[in-house]
Structure formats: C-alpha cells, structure tokens
C-alpha atoms as a PDB file:
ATOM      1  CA  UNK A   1      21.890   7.605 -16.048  1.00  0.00           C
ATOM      2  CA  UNK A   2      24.016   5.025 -14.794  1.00  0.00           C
ATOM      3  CA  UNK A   3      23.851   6.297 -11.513  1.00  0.00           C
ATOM      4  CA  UNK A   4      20.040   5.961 -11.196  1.00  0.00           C
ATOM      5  CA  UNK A   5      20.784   2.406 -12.647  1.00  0.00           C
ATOM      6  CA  UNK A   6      22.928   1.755  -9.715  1.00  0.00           C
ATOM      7  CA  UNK A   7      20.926   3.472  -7.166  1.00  0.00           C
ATOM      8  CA  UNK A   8      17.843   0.934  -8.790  1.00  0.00           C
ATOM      9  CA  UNK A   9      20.046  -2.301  -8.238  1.00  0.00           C
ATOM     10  CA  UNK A  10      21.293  -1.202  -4.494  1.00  0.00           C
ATOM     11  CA  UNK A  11      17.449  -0.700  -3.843  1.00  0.00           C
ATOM     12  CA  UNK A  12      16.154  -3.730  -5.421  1.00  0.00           C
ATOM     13  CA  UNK A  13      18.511  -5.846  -3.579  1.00  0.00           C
ATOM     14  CA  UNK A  14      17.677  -4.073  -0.056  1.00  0.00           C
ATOM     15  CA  UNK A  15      13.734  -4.234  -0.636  1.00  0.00           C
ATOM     16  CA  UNK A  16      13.944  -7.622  -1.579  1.00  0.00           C
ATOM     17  CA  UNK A  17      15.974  -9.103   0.951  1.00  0.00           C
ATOM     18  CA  UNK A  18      13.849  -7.222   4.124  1.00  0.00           C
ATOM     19  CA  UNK A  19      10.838  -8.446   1.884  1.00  0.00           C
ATOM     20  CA  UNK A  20      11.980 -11.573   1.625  1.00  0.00           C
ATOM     21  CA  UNK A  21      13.192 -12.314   4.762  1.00  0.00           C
ATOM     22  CA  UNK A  22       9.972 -10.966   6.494  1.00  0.00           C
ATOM     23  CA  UNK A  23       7.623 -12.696   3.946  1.00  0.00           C
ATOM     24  CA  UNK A  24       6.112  -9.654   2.959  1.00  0.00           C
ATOM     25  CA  UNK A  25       5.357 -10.362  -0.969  1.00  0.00           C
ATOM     26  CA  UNK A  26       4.205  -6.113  -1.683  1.00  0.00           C
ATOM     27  CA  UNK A  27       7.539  -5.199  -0.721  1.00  0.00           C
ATOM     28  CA  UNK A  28       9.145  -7.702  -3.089  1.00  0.00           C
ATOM     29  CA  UNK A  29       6.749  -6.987  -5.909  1.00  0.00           C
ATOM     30  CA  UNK A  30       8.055  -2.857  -5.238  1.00  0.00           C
ATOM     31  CA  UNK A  31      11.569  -3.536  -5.259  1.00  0.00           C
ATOM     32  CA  UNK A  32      10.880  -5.804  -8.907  1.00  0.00           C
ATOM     33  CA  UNK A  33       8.993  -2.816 -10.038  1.00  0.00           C
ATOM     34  CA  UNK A  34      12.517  -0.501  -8.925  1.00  0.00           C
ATOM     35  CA  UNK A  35      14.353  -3.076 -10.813  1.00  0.00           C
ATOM     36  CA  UNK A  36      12.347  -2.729 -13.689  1.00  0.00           C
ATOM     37  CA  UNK A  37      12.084   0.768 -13.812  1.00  0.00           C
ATOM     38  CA  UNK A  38      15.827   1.436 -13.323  1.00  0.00           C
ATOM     39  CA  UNK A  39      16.930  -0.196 -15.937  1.00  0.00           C
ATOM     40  CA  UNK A  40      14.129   0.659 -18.310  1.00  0.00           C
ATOM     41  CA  UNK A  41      14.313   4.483 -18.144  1.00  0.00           C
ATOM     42  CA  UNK A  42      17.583   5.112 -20.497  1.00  0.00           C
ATOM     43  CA  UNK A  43      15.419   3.694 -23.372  1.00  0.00           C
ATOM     44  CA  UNK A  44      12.368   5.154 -22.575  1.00  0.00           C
ATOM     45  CA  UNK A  45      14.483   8.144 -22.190  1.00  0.00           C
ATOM     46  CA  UNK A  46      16.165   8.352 -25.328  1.00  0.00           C
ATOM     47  CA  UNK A  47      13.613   7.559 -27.435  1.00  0.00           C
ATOM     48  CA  UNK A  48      11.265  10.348 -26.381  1.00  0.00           C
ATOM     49  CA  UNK A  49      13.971  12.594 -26.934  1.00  0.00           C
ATOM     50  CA  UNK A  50      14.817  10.932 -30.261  1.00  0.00           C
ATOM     51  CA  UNK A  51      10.843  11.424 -30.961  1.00  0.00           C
ATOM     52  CA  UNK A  52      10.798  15.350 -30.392  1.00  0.00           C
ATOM     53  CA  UNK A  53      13.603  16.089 -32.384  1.00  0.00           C
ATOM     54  CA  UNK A  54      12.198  14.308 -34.969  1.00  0.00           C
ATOM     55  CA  UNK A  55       8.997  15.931 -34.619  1.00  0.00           C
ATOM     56  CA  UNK A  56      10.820  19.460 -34.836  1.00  0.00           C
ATOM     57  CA  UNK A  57      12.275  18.122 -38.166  1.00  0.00           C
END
C-alpha cells in the first residue's frame, strides 16, 4: 500500500506543477483528487475488509 501512496504523492506533485504552471485549474483539482485518494485508500481498505470478516462472524 505504501507504494500506491508514493506513486499518489509523485503524481500529485507532477499534475500540479504542469497545472499550475499552465493555469489550468481541472488539472490541479485531478491531481488533489490523486492526493486524496492515495492516501485515503489504506483505510477505506481495511475497514471493508475488517467489515466482511465481521460479517462472516
């Protein structure tokens, strides 16, 4: 997971910059939402896996 973490951060920091630096406010809004989602999937993960083996119980 940490990789796609990573791989979230390097992307975030390219989008923004070309976004930034070519005024182009969609591409900054994406990379935000590759920020966002990088770091927010381990939780999301490990809670719905938390949540079916708890249902199975």
């Amino acid at each position: 997971m940490q990789y796609v973490e990573i791989f979230t951060l390097v992307l975030f920091a390219v989008l923004f910059s070309i976004g930034y630096k070519k005024n182009n406010r969609n591409m900054m809004l994406t990379a935000s939402l590759c920020l966002l989602i990088g770091f927010a999937i381990e939780p999301f993960v490990i809670g719905f896996e938390q949540g079916i083996a708890d249902a199975r119980n």
